[in-house]
ModelCIF file with pLDDT and N, C-alpha, C, O atoms, coordinates in Angstrom:
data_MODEL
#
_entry.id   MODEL 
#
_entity.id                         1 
_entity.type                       polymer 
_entity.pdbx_number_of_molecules   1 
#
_entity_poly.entity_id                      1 
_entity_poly.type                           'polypeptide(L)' 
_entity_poly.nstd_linkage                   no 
_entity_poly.nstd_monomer                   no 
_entity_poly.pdbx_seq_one_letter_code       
;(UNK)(UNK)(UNK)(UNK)(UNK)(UNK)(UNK)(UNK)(UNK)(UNK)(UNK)(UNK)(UNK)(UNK)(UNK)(UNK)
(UNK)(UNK)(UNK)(UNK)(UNK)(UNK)(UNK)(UNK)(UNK)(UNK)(UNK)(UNK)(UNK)(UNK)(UNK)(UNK)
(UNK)(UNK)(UNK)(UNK)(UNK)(UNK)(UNK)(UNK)(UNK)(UNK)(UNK)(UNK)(UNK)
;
_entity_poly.pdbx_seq_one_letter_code_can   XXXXXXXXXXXXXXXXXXXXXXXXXXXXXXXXXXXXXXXXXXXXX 
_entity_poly.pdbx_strand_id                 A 
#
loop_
_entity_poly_seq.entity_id 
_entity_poly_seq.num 
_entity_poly_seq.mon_id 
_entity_poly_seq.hetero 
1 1  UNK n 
1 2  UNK n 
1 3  UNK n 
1 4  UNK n 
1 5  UNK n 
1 6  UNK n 
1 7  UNK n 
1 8  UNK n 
1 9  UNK n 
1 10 UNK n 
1 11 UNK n 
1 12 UNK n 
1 13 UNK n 
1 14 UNK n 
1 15 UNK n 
1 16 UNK n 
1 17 UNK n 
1 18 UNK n 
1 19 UNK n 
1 20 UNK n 
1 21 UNK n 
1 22 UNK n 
1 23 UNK n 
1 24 UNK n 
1 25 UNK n 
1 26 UNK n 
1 27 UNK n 
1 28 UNK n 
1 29 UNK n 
1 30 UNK n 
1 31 UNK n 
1 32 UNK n 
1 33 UNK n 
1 34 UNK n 
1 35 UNK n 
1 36 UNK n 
1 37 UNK n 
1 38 UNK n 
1 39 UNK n 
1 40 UNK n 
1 41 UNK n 
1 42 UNK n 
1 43 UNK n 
1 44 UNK n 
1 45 UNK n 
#
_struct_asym.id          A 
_struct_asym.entity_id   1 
#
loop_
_ma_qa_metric.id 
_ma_qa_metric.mode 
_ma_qa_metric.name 
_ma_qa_metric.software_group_id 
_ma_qa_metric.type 
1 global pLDDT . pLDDT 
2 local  pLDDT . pLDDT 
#
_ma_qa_metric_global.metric_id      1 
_ma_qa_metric_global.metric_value   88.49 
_ma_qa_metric_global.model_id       1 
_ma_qa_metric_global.ordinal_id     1 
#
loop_
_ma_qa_metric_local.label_asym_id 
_ma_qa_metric_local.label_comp_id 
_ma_qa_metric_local.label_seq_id 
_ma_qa_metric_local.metric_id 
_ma_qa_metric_local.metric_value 
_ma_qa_metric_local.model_id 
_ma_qa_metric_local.ordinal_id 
A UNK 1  2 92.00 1 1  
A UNK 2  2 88.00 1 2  
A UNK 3  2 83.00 1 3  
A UNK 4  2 86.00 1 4  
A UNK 5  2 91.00 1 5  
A UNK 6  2 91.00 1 6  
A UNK 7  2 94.00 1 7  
A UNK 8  2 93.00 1 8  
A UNK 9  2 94.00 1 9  
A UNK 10 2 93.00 1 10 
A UNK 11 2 93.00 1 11 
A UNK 12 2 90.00 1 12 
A UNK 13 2 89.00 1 13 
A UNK 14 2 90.00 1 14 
A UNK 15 2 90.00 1 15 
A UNK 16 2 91.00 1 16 
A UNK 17 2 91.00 1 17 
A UNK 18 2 92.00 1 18 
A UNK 19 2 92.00 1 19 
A UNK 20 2 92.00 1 20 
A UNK 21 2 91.00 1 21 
A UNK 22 2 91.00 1 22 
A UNK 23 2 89.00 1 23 
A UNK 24 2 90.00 1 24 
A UNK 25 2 89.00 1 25 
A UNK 26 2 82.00 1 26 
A UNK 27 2 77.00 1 27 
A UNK 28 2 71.00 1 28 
A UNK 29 2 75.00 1 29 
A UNK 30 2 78.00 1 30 
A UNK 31 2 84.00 1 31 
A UNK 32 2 88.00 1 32 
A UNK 33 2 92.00 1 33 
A UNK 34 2 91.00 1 34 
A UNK 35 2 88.00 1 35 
A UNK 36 2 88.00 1 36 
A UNK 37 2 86.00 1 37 
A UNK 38 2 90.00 1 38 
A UNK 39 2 93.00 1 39 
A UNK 40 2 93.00 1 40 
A UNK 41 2 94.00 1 41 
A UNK 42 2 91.00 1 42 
A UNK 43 2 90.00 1 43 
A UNK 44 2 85.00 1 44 
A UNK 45 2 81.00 1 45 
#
loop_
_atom_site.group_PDB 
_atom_site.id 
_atom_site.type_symbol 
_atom_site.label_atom_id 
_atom_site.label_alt_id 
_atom_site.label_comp_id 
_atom_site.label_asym_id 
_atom_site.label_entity_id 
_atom_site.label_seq_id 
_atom_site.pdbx_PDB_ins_code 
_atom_site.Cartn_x 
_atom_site.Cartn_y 
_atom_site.Cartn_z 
_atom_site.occupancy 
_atom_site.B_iso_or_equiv 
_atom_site.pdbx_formal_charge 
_atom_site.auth_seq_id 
_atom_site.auth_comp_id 
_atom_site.auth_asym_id 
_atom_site.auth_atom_id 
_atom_site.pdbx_PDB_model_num 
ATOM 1   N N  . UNK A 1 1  ? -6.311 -37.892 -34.206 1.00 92.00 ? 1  UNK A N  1 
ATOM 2   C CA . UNK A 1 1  ? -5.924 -36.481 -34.306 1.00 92.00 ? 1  UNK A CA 1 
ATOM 3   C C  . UNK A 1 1  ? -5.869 -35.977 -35.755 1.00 92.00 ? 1  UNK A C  1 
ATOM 4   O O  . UNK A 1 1  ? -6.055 -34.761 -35.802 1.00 92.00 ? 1  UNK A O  1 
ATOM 5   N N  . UNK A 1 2  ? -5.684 -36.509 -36.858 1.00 88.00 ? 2  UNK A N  1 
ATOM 6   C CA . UNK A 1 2  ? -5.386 -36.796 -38.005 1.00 88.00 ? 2  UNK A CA 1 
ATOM 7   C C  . UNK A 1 2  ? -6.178 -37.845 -38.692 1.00 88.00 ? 2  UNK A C  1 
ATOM 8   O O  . UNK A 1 2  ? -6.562 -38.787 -37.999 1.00 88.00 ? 2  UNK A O  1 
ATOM 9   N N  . UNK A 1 3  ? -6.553 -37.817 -40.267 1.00 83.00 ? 3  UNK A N  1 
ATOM 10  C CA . UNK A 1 3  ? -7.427 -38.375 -40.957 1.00 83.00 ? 3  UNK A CA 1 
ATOM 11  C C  . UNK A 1 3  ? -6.541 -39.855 -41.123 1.00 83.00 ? 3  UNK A C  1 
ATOM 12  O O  . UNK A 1 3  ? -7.032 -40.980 -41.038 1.00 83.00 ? 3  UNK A O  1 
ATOM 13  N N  . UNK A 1 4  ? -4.992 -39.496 -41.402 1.00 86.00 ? 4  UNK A N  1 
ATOM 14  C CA . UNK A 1 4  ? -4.665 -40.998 -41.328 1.00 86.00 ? 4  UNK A CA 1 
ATOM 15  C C  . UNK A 1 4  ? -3.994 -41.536 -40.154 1.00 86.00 ? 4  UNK A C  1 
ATOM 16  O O  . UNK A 1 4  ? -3.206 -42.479 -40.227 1.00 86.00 ? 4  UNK A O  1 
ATOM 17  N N  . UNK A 1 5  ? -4.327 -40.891 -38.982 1.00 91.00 ? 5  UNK A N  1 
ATOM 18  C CA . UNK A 1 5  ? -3.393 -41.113 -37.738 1.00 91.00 ? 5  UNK A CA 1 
ATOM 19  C C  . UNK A 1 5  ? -4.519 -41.718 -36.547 1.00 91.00 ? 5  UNK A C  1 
ATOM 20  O O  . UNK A 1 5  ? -5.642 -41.243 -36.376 1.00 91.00 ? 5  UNK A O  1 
ATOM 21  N N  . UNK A 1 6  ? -4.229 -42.294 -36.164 1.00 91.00 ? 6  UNK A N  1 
ATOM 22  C CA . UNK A 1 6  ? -4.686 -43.071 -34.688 1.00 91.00 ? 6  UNK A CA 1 
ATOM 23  C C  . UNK A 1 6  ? -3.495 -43.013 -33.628 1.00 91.00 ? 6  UNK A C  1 
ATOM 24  O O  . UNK A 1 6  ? -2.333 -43.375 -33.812 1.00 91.00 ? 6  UNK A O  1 
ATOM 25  N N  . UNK A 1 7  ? -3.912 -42.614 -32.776 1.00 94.00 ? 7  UNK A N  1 
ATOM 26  C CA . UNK A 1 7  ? -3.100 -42.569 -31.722 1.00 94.00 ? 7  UNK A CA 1 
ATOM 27  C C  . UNK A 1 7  ? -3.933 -42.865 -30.071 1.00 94.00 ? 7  UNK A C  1 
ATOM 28  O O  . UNK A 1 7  ? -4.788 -42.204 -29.482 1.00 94.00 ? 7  UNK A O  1 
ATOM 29  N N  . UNK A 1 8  ? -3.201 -44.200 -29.696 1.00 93.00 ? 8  UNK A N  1 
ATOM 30  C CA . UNK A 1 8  ? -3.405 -44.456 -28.462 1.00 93.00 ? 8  UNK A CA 1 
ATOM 31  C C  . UNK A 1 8  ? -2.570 -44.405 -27.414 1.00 93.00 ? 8  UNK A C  1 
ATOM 32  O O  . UNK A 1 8  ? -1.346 -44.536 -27.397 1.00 93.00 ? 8  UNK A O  1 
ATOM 33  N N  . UNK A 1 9  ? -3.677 -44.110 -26.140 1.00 94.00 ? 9  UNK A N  1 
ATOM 34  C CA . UNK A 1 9  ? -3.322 -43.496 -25.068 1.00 94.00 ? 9  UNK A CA 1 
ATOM 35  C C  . UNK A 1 9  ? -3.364 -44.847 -23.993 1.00 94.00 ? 9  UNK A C  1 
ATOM 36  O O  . UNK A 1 9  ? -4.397 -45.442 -23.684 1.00 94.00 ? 9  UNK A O  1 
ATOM 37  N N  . UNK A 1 10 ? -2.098 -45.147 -23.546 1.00 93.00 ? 10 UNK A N  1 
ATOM 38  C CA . UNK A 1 10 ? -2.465 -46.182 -22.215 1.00 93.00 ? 10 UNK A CA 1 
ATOM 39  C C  . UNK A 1 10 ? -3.350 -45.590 -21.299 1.00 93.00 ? 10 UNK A C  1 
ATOM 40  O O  . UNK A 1 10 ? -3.793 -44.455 -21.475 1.00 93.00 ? 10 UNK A O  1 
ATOM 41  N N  . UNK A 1 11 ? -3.583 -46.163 -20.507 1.00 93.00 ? 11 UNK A N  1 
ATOM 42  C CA . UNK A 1 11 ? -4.201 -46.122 -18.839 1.00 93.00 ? 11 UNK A CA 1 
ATOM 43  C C  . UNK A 1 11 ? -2.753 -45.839 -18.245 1.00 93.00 ? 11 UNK A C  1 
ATOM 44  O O  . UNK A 1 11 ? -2.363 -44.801 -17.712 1.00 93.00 ? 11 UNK A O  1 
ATOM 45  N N  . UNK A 1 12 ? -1.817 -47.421 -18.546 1.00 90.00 ? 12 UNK A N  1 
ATOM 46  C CA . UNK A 1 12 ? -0.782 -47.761 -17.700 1.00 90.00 ? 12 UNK A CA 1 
ATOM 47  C C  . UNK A 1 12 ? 0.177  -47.322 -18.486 1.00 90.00 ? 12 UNK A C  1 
ATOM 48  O O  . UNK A 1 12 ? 0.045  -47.827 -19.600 1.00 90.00 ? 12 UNK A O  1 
ATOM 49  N N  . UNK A 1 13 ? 1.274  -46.463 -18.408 1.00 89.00 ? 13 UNK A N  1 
ATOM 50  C CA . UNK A 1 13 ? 2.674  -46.626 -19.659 1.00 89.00 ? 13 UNK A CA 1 
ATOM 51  C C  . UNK A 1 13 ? 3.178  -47.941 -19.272 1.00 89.00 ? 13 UNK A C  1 
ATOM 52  O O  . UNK A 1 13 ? 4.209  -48.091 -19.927 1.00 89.00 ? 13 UNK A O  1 
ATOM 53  N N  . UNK A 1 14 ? 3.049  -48.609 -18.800 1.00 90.00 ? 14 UNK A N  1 
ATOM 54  C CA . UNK A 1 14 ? 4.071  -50.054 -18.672 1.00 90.00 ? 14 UNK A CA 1 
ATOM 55  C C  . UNK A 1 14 ? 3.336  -50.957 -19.254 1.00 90.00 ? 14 UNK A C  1 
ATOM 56  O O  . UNK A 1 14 ? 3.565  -52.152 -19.065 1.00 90.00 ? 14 UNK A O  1 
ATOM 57  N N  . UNK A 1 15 ? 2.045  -50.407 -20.286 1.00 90.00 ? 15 UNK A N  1 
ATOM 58  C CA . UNK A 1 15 ? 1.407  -51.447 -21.431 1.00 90.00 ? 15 UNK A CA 1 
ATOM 59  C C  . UNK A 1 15 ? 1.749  -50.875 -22.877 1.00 90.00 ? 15 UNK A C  1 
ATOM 60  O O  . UNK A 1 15 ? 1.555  -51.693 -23.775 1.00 90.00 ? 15 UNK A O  1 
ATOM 61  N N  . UNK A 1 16 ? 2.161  -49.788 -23.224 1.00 91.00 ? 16 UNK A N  1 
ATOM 62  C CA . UNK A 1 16 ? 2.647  -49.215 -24.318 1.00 91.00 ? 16 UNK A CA 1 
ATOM 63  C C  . UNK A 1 16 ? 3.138  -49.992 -25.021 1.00 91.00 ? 16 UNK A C  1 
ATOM 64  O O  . UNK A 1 16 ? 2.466  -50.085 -26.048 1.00 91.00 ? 16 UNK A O  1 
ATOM 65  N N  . UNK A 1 17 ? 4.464  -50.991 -25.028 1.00 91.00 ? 17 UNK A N  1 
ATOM 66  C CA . UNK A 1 17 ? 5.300  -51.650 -25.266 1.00 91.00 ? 17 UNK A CA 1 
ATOM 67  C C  . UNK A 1 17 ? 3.880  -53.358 -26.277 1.00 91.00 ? 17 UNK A C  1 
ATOM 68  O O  . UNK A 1 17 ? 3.612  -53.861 -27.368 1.00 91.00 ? 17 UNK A O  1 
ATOM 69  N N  . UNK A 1 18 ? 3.498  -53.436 -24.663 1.00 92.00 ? 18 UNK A N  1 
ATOM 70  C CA . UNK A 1 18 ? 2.503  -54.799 -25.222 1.00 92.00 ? 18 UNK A CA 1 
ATOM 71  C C  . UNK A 1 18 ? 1.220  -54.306 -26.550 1.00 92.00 ? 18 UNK A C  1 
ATOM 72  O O  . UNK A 1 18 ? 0.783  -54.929 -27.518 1.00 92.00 ? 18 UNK A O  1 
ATOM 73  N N  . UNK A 1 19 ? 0.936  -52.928 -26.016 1.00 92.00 ? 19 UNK A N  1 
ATOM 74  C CA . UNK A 1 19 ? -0.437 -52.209 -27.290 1.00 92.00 ? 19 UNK A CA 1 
ATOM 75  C C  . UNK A 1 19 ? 0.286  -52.236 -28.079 1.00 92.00 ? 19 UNK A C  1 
ATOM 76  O O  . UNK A 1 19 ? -0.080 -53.270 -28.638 1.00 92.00 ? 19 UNK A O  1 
ATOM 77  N N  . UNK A 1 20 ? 1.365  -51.785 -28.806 1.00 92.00 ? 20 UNK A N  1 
ATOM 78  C CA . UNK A 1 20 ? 2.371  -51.427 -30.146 1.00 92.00 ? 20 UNK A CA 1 
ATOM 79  C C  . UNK A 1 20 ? 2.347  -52.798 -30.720 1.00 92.00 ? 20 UNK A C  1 
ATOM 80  O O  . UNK A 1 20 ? 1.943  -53.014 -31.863 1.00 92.00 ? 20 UNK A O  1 
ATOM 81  N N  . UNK A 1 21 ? 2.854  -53.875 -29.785 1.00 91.00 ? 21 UNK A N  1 
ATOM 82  C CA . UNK A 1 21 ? 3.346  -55.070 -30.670 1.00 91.00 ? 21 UNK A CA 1 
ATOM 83  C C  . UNK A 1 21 ? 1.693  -55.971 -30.673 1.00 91.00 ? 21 UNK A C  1 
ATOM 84  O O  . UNK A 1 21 ? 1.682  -56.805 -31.578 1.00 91.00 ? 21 UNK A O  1 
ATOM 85  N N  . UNK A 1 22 ? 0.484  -55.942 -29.921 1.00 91.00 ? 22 UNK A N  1 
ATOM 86  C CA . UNK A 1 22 ? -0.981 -56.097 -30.453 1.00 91.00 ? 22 UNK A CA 1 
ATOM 87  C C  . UNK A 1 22 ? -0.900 -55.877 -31.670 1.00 91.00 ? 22 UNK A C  1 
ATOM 88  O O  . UNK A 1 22 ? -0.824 -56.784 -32.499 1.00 91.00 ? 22 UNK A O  1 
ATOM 89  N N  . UNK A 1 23 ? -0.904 -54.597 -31.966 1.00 89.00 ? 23 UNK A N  1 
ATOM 90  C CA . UNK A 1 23 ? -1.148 -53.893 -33.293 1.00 89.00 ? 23 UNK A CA 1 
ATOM 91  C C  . UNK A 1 23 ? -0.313 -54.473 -34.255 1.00 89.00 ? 23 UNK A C  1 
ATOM 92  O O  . UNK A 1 23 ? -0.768 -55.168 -35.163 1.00 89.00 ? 23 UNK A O  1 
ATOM 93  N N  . UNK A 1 24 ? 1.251  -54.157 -34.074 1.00 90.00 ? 24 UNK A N  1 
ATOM 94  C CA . UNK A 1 24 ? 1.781  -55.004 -35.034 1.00 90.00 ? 24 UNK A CA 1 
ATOM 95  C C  . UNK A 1 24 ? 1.770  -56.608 -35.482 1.00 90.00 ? 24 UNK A C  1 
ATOM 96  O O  . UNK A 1 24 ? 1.922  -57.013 -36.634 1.00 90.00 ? 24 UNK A O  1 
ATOM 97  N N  . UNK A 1 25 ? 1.624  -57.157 -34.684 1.00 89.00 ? 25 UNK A N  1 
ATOM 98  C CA . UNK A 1 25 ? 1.476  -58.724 -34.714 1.00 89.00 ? 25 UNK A CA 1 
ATOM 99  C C  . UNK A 1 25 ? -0.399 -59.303 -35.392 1.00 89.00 ? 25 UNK A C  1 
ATOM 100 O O  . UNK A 1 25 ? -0.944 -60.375 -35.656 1.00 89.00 ? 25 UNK A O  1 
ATOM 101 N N  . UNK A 1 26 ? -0.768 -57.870 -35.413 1.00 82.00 ? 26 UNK A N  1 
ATOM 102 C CA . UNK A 1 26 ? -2.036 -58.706 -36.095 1.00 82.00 ? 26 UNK A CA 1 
ATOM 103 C C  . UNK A 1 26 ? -1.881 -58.182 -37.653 1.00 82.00 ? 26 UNK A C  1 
ATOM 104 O O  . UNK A 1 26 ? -1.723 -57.068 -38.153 1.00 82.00 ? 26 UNK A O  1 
ATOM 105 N N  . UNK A 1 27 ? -2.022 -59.758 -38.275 1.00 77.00 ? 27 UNK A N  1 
ATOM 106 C CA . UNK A 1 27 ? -1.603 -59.689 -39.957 1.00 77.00 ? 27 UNK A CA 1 
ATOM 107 C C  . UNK A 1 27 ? -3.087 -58.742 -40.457 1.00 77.00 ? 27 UNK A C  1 
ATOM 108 O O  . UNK A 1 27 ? -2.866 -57.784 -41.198 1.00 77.00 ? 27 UNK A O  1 
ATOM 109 N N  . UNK A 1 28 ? -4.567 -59.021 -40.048 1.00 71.00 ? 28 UNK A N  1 
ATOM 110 C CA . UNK A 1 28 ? -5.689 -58.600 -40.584 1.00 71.00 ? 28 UNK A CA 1 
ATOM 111 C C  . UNK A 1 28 ? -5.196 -57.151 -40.858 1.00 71.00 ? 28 UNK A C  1 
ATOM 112 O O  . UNK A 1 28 ? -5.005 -57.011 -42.066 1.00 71.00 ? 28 UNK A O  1 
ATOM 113 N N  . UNK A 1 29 ? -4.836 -55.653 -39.912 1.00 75.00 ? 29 UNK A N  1 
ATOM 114 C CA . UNK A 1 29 ? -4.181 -54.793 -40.081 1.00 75.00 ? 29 UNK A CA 1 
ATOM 115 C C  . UNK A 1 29 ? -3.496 -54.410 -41.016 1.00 75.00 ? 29 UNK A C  1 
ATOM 116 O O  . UNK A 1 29 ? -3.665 -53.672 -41.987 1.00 75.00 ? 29 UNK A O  1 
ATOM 117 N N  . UNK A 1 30 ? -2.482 -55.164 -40.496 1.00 78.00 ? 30 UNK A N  1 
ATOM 118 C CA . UNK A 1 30 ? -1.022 -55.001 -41.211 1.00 78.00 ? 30 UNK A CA 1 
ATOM 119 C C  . UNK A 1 30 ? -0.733 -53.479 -41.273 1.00 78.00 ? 30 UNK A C  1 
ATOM 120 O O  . UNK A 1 30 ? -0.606 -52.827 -42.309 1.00 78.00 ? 30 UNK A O  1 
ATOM 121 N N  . UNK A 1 31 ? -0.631 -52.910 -39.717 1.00 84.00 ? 31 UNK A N  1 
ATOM 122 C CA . UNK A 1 31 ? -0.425 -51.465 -39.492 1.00 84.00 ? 31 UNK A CA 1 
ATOM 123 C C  . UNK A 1 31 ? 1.306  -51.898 -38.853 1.00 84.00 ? 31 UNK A C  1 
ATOM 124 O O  . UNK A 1 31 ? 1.787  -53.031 -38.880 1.00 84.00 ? 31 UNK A O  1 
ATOM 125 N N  . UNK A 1 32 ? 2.088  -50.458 -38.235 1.00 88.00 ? 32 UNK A N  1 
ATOM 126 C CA . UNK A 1 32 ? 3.287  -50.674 -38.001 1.00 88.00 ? 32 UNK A CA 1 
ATOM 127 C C  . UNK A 1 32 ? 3.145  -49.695 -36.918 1.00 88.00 ? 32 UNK A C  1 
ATOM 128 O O  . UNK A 1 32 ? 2.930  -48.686 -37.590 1.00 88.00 ? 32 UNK A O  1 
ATOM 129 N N  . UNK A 1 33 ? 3.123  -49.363 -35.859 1.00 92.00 ? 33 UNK A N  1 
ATOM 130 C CA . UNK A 1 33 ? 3.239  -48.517 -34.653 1.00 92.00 ? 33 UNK A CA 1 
ATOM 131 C C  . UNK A 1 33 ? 3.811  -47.911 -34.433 1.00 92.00 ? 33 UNK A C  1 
ATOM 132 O O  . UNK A 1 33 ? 4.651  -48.342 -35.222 1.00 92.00 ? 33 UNK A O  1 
ATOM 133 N N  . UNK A 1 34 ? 4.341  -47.020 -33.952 1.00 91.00 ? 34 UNK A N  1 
ATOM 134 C CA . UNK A 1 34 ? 5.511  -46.074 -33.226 1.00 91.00 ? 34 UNK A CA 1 
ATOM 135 C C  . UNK A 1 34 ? 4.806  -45.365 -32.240 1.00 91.00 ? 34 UNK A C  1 
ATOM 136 O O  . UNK A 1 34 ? 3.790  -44.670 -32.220 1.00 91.00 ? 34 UNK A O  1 
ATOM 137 N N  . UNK A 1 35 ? 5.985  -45.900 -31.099 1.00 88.00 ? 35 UNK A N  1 
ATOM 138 C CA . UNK A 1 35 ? 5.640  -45.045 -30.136 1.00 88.00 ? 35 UNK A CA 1 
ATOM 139 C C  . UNK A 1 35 ? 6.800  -43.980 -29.157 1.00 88.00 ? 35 UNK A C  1 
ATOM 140 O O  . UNK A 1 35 ? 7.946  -44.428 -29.123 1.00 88.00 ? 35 UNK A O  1 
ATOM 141 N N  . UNK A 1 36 ? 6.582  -42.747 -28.451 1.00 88.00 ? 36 UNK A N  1 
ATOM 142 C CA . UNK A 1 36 ? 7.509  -42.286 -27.977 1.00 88.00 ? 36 UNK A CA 1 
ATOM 143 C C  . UNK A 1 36 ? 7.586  -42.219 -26.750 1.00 88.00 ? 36 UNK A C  1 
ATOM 144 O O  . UNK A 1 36 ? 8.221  -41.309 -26.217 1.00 88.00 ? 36 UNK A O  1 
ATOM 145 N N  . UNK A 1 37 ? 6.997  -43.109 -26.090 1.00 86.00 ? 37 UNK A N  1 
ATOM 146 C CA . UNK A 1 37 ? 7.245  -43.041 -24.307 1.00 86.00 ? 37 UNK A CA 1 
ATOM 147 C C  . UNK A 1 37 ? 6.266  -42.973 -24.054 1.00 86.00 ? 37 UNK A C  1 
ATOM 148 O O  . UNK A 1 37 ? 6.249  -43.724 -23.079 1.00 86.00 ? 37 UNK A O  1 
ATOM 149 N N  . UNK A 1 38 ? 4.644  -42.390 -24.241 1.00 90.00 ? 38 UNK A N  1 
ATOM 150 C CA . UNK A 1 38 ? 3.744  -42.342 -23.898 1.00 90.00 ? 38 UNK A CA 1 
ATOM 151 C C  . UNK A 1 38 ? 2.598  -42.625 -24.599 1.00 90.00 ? 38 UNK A C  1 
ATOM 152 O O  . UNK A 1 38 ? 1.661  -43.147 -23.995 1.00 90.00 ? 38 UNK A O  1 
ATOM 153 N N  . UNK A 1 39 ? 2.491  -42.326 -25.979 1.00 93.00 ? 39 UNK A N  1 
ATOM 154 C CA . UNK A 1 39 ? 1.618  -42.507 -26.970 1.00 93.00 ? 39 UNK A CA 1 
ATOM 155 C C  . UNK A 1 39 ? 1.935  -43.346 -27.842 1.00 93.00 ? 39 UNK A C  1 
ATOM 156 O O  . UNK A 1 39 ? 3.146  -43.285 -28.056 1.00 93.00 ? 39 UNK A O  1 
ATOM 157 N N  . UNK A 1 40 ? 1.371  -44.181 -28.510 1.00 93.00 ? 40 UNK A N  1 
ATOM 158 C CA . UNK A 1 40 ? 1.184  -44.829 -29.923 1.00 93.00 ? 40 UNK A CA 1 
ATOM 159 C C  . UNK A 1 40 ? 0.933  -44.288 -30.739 1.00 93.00 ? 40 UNK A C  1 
ATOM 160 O O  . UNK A 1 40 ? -0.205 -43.822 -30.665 1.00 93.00 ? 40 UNK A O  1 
ATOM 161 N N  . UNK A 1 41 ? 1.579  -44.011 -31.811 1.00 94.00 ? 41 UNK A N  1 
ATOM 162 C CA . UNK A 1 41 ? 0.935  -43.711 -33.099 1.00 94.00 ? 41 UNK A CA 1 
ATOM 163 C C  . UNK A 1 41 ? 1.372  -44.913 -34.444 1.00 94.00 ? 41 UNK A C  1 
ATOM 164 O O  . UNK A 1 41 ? 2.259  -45.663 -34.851 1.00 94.00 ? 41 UNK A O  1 
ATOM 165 N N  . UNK A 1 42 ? -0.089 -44.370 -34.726 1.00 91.00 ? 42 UNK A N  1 
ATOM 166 C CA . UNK A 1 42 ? -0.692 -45.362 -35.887 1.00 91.00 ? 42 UNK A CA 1 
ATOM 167 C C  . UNK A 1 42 ? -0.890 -45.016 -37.220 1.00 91.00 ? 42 UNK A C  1 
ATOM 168 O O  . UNK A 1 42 ? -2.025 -44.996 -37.696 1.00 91.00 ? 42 UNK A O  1 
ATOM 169 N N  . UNK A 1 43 ? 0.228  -44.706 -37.953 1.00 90.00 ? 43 UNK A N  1 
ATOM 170 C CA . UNK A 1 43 ? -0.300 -43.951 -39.452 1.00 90.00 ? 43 UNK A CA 1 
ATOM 171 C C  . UNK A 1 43 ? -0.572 -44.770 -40.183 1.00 90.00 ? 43 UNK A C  1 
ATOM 172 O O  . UNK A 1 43 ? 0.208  -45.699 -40.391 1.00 90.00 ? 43 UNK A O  1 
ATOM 173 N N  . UNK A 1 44 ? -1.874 -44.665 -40.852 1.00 85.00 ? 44 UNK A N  1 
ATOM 174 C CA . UNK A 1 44 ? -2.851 -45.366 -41.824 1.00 85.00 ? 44 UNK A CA 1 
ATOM 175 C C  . UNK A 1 44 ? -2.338 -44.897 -43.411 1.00 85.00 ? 44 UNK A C  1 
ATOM 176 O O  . UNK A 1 44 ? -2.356 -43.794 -43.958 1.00 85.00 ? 44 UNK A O  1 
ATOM 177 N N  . UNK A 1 45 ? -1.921 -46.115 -43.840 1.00 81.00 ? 45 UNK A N  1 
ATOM 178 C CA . UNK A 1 45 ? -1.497 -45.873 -45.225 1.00 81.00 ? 45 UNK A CA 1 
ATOM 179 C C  . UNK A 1 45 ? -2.006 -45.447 -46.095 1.00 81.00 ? 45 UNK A C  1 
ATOM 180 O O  . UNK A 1 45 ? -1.415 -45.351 -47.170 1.00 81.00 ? 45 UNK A O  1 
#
């Protein structure tokens, strides 16, 4: 939506939780997630 923002969309909301900590748990990244109930967001440093 944004030049430094990624934001993902489940299929399922009851995978939100598992996509956030994907993202965080991979060191190559080294991104930090937030999410609010439905979406992920991903701000790119």
């Amino acid at each position: 939506p944004e030049s430094q923002l990624l934001q993902i969309t489940p299929f399922d909301p009851g995978n939100l939780q598992a996509i956030a900590s994907a993202i965080r748990d991979n060191p190559a990244l080294g991104l930090n997630p937030s999410d609010d109930g439905r979406v992920v967001r991903v701000r790119i440093p």
